[in-house]
PDB file of N, CA and C in Angstrom:
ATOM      1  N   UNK A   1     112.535 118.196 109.075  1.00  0.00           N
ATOM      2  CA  UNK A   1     111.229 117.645 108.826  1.00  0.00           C
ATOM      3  C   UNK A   1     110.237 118.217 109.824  1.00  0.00           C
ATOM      4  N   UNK A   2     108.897 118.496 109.107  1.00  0.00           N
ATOM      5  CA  UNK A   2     108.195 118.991 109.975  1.00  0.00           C
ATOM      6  C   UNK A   2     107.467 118.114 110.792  1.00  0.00           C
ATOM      7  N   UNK A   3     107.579 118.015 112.406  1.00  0.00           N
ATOM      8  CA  UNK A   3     106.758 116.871 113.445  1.00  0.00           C
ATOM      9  C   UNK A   3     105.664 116.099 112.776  1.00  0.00           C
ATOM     10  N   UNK A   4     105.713 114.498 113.022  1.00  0.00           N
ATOM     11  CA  UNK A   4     103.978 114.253 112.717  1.00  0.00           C
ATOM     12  C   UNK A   4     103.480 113.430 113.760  1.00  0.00           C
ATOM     13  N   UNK A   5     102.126 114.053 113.625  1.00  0.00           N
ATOM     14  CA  UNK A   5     101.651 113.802 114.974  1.00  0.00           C
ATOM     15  C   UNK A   5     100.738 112.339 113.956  1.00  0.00           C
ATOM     16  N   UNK A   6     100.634 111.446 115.167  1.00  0.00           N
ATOM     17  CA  UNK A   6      99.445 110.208 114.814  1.00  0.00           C
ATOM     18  C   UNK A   6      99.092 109.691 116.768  1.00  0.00           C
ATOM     19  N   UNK A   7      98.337 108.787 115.981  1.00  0.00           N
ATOM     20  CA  UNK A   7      97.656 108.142 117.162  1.00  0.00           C
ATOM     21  C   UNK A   7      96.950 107.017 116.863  1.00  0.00           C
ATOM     22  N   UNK A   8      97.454 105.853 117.801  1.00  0.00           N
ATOM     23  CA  UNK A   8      97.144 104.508 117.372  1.00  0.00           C
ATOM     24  C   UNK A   8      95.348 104.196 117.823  1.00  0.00           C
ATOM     25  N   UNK A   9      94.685 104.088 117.204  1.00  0.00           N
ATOM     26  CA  UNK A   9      93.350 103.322 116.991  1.00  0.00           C
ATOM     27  C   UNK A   9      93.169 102.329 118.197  1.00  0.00           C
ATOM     28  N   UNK A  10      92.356 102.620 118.866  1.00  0.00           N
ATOM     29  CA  UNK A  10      92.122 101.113 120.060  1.00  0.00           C
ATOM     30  C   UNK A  10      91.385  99.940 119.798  1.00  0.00           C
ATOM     31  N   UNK A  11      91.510  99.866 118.419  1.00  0.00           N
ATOM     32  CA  UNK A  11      91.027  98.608 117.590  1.00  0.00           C
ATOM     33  C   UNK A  11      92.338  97.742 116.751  1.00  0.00           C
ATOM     34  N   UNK A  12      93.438  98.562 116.615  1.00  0.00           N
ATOM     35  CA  UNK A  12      94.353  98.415 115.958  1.00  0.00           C
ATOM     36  C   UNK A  12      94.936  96.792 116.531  1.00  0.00           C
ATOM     37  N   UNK A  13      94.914  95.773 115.437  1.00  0.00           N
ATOM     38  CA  UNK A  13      95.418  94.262 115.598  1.00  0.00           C
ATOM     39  C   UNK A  13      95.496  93.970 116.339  1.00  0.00           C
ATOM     40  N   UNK A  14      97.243  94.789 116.683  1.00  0.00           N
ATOM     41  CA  UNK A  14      98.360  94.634 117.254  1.00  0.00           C
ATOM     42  C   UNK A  14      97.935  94.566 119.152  1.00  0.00           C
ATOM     43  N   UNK A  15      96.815  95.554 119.651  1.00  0.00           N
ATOM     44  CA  UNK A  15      96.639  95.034 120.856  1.00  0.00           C
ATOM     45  C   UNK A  15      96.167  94.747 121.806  1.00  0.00           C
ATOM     46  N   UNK A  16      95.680  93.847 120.998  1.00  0.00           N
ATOM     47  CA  UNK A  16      94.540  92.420 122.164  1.00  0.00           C
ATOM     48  C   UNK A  16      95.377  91.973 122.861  1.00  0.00           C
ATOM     49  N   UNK A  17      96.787  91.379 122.687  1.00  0.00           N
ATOM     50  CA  UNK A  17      98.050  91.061 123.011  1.00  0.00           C
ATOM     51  C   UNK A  17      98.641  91.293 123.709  1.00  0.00           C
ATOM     52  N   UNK A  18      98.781  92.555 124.205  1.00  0.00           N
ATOM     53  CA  UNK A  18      99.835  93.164 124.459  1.00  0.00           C
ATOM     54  C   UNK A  18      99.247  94.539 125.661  1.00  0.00           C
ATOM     55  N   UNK A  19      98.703  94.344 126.280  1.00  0.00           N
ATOM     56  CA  UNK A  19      98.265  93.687 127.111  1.00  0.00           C
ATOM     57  C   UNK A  19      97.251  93.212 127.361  1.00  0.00           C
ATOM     58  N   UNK A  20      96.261  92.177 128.083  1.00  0.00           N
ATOM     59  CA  UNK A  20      94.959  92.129 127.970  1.00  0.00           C
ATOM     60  C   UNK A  20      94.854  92.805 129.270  1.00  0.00           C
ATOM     61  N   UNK A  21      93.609  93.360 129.019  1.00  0.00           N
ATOM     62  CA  UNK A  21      93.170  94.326 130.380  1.00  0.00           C
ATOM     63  C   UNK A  21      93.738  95.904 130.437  1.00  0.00           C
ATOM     64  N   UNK A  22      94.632  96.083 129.986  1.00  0.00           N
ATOM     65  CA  UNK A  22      95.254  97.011 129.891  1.00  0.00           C
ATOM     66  C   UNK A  22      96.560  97.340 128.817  1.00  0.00           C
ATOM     67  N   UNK A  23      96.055  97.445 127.361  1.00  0.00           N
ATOM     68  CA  UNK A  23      96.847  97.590 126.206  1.00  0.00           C
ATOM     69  C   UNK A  23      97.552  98.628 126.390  1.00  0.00           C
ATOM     70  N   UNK A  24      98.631  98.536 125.888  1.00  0.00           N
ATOM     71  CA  UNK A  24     100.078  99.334 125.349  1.00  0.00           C
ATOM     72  C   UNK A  24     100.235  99.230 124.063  1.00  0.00           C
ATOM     73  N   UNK A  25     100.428 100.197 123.209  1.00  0.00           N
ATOM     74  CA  UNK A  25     101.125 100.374 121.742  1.00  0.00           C
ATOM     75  C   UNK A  25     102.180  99.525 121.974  1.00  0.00           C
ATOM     76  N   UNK A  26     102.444  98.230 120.745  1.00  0.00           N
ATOM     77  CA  UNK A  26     103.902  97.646 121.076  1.00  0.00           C
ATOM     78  C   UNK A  26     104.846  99.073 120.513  1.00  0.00           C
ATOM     79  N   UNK A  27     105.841  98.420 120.981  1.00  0.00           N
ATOM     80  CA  UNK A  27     106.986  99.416 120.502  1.00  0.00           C
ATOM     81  C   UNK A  27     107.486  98.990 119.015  1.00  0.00           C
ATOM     82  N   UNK A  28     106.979  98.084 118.423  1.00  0.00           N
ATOM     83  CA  UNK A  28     107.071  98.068 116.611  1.00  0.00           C
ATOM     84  C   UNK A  28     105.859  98.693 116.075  1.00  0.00           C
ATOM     85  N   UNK A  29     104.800  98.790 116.744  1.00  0.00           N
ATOM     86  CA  UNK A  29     103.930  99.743 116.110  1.00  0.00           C
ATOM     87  C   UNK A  29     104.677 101.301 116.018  1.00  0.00           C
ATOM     88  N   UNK A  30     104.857 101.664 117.109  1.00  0.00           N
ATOM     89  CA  UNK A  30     106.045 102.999 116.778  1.00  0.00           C
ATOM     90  C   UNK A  30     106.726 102.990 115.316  1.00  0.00           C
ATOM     91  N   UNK A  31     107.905 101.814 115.307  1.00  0.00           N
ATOM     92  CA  UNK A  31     108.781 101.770 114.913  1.00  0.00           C
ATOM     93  C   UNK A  31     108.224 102.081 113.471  1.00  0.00           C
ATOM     94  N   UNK A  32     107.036 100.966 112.889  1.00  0.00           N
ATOM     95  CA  UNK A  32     106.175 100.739 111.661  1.00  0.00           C
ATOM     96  C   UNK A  32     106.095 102.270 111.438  1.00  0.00           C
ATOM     97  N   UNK A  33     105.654 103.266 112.836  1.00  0.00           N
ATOM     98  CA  UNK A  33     105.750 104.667 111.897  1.00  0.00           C
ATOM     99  C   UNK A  33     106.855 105.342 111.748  1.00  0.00           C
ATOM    100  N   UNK A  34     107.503 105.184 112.310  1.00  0.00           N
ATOM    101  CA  UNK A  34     108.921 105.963 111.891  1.00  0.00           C
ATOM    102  C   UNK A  34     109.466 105.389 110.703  1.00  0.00           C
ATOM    103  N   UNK A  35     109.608 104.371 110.281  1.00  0.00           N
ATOM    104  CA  UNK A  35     110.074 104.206 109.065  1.00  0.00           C
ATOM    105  C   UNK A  35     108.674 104.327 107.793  1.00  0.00           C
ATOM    106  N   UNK A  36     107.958 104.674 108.092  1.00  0.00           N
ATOM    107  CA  UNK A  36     106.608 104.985 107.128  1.00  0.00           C
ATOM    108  C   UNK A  36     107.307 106.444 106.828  1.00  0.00           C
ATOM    109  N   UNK A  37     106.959 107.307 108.204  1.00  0.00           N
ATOM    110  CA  UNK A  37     107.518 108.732 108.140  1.00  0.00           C
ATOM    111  C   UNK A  37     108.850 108.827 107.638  1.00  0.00           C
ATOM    112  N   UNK A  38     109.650 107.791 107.330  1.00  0.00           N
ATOM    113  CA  UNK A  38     111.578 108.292 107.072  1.00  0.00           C
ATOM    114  C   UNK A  38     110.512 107.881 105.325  1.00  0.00           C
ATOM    115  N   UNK A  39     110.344 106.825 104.765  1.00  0.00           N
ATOM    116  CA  UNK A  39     109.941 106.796 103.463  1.00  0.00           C
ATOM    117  C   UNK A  39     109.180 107.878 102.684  1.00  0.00           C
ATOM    118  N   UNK A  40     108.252 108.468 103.162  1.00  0.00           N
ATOM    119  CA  UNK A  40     107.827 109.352 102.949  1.00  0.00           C
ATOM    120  C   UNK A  40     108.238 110.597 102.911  1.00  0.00           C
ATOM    121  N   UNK A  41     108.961 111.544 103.938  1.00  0.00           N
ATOM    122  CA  UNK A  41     109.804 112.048 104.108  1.00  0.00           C
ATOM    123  C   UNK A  41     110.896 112.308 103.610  1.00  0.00           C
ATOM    124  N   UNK A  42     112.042 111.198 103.094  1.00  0.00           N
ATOM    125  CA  UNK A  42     113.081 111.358 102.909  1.00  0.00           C
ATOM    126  C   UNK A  42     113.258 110.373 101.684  1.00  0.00           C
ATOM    127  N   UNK A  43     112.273 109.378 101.534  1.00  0.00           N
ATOM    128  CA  UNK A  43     112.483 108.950 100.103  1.00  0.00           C
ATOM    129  C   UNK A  43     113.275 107.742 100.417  1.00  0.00           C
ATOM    130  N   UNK A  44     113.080 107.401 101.543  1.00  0.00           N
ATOM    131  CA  UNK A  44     114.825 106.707 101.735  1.00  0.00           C
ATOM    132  C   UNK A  44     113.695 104.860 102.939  1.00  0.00           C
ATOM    133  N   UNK A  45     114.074 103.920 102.751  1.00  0.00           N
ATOM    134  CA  UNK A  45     113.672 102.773 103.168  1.00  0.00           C
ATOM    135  C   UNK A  45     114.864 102.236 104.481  1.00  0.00           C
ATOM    136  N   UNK A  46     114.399 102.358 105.919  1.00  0.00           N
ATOM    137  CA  UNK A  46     115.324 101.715 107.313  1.00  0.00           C
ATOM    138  C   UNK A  46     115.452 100.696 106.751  1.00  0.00           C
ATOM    139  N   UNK A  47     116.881 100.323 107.098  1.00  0.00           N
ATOM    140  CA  UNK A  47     117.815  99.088 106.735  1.00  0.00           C
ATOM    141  C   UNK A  47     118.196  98.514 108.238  1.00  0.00           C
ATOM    142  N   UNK A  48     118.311  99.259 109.091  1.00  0.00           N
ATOM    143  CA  UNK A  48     118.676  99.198 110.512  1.00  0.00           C
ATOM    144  C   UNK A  48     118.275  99.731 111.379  1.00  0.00           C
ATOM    145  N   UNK A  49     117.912 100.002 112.835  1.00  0.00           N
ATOM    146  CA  UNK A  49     117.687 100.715 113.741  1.00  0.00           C
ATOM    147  C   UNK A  49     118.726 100.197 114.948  1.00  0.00           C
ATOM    148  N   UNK A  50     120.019 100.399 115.137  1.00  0.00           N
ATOM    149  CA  UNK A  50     121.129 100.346 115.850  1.00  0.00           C
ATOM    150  C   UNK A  50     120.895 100.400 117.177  1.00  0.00           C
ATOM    151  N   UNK A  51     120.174 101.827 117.206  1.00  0.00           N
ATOM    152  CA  UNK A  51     119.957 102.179 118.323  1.00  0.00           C
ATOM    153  C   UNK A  51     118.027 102.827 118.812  1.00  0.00           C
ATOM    154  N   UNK A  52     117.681 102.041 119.682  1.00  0.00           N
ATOM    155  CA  UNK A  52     116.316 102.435 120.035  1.00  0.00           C
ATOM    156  C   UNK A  52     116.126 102.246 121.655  1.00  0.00           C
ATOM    157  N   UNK A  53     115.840 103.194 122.467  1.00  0.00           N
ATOM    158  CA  UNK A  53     115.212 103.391 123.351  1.00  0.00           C
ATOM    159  C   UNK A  53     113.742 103.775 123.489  1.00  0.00           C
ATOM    160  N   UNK A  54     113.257 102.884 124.341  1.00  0.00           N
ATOM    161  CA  UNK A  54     111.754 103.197 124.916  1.00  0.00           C
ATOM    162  C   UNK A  54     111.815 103.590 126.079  1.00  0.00           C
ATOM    163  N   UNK A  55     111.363 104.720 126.585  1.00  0.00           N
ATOM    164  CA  UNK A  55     111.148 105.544 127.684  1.00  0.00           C
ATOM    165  C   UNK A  55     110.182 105.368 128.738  1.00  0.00           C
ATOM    166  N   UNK A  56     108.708 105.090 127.607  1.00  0.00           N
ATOM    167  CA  UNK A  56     107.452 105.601 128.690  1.00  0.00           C
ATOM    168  C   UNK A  56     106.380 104.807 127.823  1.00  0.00           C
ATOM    169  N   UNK A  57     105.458 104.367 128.226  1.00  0.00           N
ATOM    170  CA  UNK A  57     104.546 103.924 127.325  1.00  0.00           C
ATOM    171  C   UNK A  57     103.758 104.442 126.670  1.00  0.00           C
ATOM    172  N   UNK A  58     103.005 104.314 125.378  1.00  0.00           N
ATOM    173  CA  UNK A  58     102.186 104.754 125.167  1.00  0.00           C
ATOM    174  C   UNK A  58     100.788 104.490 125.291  1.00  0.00           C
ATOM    175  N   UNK A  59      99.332 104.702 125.160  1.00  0.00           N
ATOM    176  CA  UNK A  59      98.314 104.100 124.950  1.00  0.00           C
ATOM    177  C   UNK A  59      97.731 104.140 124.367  1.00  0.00           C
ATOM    178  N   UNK A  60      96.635 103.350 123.789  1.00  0.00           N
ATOM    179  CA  UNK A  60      95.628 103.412 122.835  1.00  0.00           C
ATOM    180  C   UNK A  60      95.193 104.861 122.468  1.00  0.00           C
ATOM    181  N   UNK A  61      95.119 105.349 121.167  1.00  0.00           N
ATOM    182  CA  UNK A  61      94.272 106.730 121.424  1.00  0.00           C
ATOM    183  C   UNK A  61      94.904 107.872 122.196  1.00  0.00           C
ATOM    184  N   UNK A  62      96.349 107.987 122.524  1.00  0.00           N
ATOM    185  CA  UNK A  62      96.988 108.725 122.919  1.00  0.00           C
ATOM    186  C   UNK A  62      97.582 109.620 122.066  1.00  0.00           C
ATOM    187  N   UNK A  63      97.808 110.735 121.445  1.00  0.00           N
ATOM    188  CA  UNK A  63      97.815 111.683 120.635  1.00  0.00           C
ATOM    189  C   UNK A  63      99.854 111.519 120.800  1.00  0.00           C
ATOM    190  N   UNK A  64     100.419 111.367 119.536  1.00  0.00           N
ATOM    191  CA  UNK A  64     101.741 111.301 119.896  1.00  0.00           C
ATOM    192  C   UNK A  64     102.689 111.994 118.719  1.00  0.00           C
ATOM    193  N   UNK A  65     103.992 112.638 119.136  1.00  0.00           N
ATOM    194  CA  UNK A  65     104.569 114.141 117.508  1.00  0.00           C
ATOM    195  C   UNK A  65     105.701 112.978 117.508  1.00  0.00           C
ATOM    196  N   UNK A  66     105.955 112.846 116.085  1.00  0.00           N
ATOM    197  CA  UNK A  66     107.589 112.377 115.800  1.00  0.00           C
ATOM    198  C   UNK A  66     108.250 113.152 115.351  1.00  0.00           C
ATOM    199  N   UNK A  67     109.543 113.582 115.514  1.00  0.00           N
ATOM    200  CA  UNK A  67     110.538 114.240 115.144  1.00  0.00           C
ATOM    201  C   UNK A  67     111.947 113.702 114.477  1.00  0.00           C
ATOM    202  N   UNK A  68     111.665 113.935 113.508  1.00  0.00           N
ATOM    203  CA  UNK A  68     113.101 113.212 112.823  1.00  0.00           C
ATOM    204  C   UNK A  68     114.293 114.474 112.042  1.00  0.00           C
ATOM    205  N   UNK A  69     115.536 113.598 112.544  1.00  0.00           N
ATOM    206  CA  UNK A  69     116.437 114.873 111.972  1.00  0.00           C
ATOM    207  C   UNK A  69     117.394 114.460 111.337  1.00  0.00           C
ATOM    208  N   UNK A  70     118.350 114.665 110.364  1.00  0.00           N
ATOM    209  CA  UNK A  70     119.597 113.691 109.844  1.00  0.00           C
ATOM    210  C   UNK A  70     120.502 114.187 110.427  1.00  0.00           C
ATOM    211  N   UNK A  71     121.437 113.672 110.881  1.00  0.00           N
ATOM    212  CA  UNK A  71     122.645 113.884 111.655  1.00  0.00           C
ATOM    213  C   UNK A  71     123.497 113.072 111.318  1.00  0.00           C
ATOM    214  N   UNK A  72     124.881 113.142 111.040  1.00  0.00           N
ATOM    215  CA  UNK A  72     125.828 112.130 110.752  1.00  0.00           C
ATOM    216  C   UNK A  72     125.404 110.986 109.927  1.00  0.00           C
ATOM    217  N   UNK A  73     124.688 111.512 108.635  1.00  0.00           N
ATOM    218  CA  UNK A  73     124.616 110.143 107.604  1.00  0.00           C
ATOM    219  C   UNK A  73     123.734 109.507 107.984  1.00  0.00           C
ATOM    220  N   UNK A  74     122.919 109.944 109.468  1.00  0.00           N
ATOM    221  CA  UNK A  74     121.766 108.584 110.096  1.00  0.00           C
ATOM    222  C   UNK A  74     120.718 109.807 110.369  1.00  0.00           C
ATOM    223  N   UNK A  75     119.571 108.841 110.607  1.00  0.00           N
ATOM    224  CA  UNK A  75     118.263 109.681 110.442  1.00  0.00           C
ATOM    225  C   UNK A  75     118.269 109.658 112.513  1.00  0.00           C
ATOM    226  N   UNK A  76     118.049 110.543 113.435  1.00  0.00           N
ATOM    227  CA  UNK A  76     117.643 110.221 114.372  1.00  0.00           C
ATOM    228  C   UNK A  76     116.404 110.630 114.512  1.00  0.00           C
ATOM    229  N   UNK A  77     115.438 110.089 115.607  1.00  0.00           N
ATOM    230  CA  UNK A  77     114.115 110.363 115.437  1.00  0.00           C
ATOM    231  C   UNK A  77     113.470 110.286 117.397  1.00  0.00           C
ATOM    232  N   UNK A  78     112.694 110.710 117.837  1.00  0.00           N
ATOM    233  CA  UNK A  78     112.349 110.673 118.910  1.00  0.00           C
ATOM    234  C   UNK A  78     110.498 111.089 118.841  1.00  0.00           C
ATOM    235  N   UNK A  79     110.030 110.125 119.705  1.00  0.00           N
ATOM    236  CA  UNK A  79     108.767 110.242 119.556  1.00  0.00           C
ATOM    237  C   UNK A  79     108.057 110.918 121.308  1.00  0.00           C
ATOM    238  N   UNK A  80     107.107 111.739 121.112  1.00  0.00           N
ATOM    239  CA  UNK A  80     106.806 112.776 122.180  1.00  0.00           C
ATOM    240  C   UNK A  80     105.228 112.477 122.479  1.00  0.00           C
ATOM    241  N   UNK A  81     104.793 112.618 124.000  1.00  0.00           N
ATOM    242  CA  UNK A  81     103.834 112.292 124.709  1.00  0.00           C
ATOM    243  C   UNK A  81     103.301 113.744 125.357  1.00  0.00           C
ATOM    244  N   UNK A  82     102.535 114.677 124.658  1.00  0.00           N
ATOM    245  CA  UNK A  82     102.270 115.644 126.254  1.00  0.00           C
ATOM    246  C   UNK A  82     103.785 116.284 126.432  1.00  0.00           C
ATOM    247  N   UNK A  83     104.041 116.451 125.589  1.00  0.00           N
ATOM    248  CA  UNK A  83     106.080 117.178 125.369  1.00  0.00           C
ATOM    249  C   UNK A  83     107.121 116.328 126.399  1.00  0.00           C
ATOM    250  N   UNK A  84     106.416 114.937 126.633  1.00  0.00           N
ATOM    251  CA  UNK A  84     107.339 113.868 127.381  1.00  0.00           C
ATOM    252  C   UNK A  84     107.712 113.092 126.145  1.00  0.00           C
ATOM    253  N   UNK A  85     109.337 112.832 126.345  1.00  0.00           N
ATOM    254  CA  UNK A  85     109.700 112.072 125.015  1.00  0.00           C
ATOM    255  C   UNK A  85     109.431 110.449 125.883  1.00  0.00           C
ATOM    256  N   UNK A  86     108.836 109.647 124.689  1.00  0.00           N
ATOM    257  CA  UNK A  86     108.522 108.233 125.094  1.00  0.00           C
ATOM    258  C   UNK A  86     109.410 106.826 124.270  1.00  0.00           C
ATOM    259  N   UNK A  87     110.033 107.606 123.586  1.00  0.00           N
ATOM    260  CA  UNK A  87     110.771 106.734 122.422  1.00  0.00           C
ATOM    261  C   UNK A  87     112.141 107.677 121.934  1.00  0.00           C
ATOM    262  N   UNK A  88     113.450 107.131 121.532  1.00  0.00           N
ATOM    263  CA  UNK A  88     114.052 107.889 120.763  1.00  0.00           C
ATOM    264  C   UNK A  88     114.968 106.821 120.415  1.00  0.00           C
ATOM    265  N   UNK A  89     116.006 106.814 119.091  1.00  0.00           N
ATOM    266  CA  UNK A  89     116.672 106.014 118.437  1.00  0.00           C
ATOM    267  C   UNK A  89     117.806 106.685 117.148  1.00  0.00           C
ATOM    268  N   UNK A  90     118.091 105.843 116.840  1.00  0.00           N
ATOM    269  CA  UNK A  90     118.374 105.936 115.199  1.00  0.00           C
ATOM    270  C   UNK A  90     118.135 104.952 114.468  1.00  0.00           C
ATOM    271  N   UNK A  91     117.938 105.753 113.232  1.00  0.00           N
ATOM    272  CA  UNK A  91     117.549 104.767 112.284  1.00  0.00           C
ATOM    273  C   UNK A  91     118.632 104.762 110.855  1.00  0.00           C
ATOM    274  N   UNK A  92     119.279 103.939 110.143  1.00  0.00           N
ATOM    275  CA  UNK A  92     120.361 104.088 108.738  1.00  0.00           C
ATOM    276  C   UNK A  92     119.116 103.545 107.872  1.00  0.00           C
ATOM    277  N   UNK A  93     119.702 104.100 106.643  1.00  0.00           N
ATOM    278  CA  UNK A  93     118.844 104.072 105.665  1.00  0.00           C
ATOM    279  C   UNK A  93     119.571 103.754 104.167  1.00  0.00           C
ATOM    280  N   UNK A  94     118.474 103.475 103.464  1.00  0.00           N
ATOM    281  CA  UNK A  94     119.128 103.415 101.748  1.00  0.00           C
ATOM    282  C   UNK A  94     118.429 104.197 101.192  1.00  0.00           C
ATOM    283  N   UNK A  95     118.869 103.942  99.727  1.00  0.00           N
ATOM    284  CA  UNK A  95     117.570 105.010  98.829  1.00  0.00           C
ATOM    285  C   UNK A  95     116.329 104.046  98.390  1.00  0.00           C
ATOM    286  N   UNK A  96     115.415 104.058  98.410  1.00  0.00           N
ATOM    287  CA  UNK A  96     114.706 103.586  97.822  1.00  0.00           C
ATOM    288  C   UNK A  96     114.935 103.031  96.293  1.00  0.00           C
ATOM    289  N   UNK A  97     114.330 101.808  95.905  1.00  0.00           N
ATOM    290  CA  UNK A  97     114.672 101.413  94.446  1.00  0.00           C
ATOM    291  C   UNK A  97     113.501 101.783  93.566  1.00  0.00           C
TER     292      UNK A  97
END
Protein backbone atom coordinates (compact mmCIF):
# COMPACT_ATOMS: atom_id res chain seq x y z
CA UNK A 1 0.00 0.00 0.00
CA UNK A 2 1.04 3.23 -0.89
CA UNK A 3 1.83 5.64 2.60
CA UNK A 4 -1.03 8.09 3.56
CA UNK A 5 -0.22 10.98 4.86
CA UNK A 6 -3.19 13.06 7.03
CA UNK A 7 -3.25 15.47 9.70
CA UNK A 8 -5.61 16.03 12.47
CA UNK A 9 -7.50 19.55 12.37
CA UNK A 10 -7.02 21.64 15.72
CA UNK A 11 -10.69 21.96 15.83
CA UNK A 12 -11.25 18.30 15.61
CA UNK A 13 -14.01 17.20 18.72
CA UNK A 14 -11.93 14.88 20.06
CA UNK A 15 -9.45 17.58 21.69
CA UNK A 16 -10.70 19.99 24.06
CA UNK A 17 -10.21 16.89 26.31
CA UNK A 18 -7.39 15.61 25.99
CA UNK A 19 -5.48 17.89 26.95
CA UNK A 20 -6.62 21.31 28.01
CA UNK A 21 -3.83 23.72 27.51
CA UNK A 22 -1.96 21.58 25.60
CA UNK A 23 -3.87 18.96 23.16
CA UNK A 24 -2.63 15.61 21.95
CA UNK A 25 -4.31 13.54 19.11
CA UNK A 26 -5.97 10.70 21.29
CA UNK A 27 -4.54 7.58 20.21
CA UNK A 28 -8.21 6.35 18.80
CA UNK A 29 -8.16 9.20 16.60
CA UNK A 30 -5.07 7.36 14.99
CA UNK A 31 -6.61 4.20 15.29
CA UNK A 32 -10.21 5.73 13.50
CA UNK A 33 -7.55 6.19 10.61
CA UNK A 34 -6.00 3.16 10.26
CA UNK A 35 -8.93 1.22 10.04
CA UNK A 36 -10.58 3.96 7.55
CA UNK A 37 -7.18 3.38 5.54
CA UNK A 38 -7.34 -0.82 6.01
CA UNK A 39 -11.29 -0.32 4.54
CA UNK A 40 -10.44 1.54 1.88
CA UNK A 41 -7.39 -0.02 0.97
CA UNK A 42 -7.99 -3.50 1.38
CA UNK A 43 -11.73 -3.75 1.31
CA UNK A 44 -11.51 -5.49 4.49
CA UNK A 45 -13.33 -3.95 8.12
CA UNK A 46 -10.68 -4.30 11.85
CA UNK A 47 -12.27 -6.84 13.96
CA UNK A 48 -9.29 -6.54 16.41
CA UNK A 49 -6.19 -4.65 17.11
CA UNK A 50 -4.15 -7.31 19.39
CA UNK A 51 -1.43 -5.46 19.33
CA UNK A 52 -0.83 -1.48 19.49
CA UNK A 53 1.94 0.55 20.64
CA UNK A 54 2.18 4.32 21.08
CA UNK A 55 5.58 5.71 20.94
CA UNK A 56 5.53 9.54 20.79
CA UNK A 57 2.80 11.92 20.62
CA UNK A 58 1.27 13.53 18.18
CA UNK A 59 -0.17 17.16 17.77
CA UNK A 60 -2.73 19.10 16.42
CA UNK A 61 -1.86 19.97 12.77
CA UNK A 62 1.12 17.81 12.75
CA UNK A 63 1.61 16.33 9.25
CA UNK A 64 1.69 12.37 9.85
CA UNK A 65 2.47 8.95 6.77
CA UNK A 66 0.75 5.56 7.62
CA UNK A 67 2.15 2.54 6.39
CA UNK A 68 0.37 -0.59 6.22
CA UNK A 69 1.59 -4.03 5.09
CA UNK A 70 -0.02 -7.68 5.27
CA UNK A 71 2.08 -10.05 6.87
CA UNK A 72 0.97 -13.35 8.25
CA UNK A 73 -2.87 -13.12 7.53
CA UNK A 74 -2.73 -9.65 9.70
CA UNK A 75 -2.53 -6.21 8.40
CA UNK A 76 0.52 -4.45 10.34
CA UNK A 77 0.60 -0.77 10.20
CA UNK A 78 2.91 1.94 11.80
CA UNK A 79 2.30 5.56 11.82
CA UNK A 80 5.43 8.20 11.18
CA UNK A 81 6.27 11.79 12.54
CA UNK A 82 9.25 13.73 10.68
CA UNK A 83 10.46 9.82 9.72
CA UNK A 84 10.01 9.23 13.73
CA UNK A 85 7.64 6.28 14.06
CA UNK A 86 4.91 7.44 16.77
CA UNK A 87 2.50 4.51 16.66
CA UNK A 88 2.79 0.88 15.40
CA UNK A 89 0.46 -2.31 15.87
CA UNK A 90 -1.55 -4.89 14.23
CA UNK A 91 -4.60 -4.96 13.11
CA UNK A 92 -6.98 -8.70 11.95
CA UNK A 93 -9.53 -8.16 9.74
CA UNK A 94 -12.72 -9.59 7.83
CA UNK A 95 -14.11 -8.97 4.48
CA UNK A 96 -16.41 -6.53 4.36
CA UNK A 97 -20.28 -7.49 3.86
Amino acid sequence: MTPTRFRIDADHPALPGHFPGRPVVPGVVLLDRVAAAIEREFGARVTALPQVKFLAPLLPEQEAELHIKEKDKKLHFSIFHNDAAIASGVAETEPQA
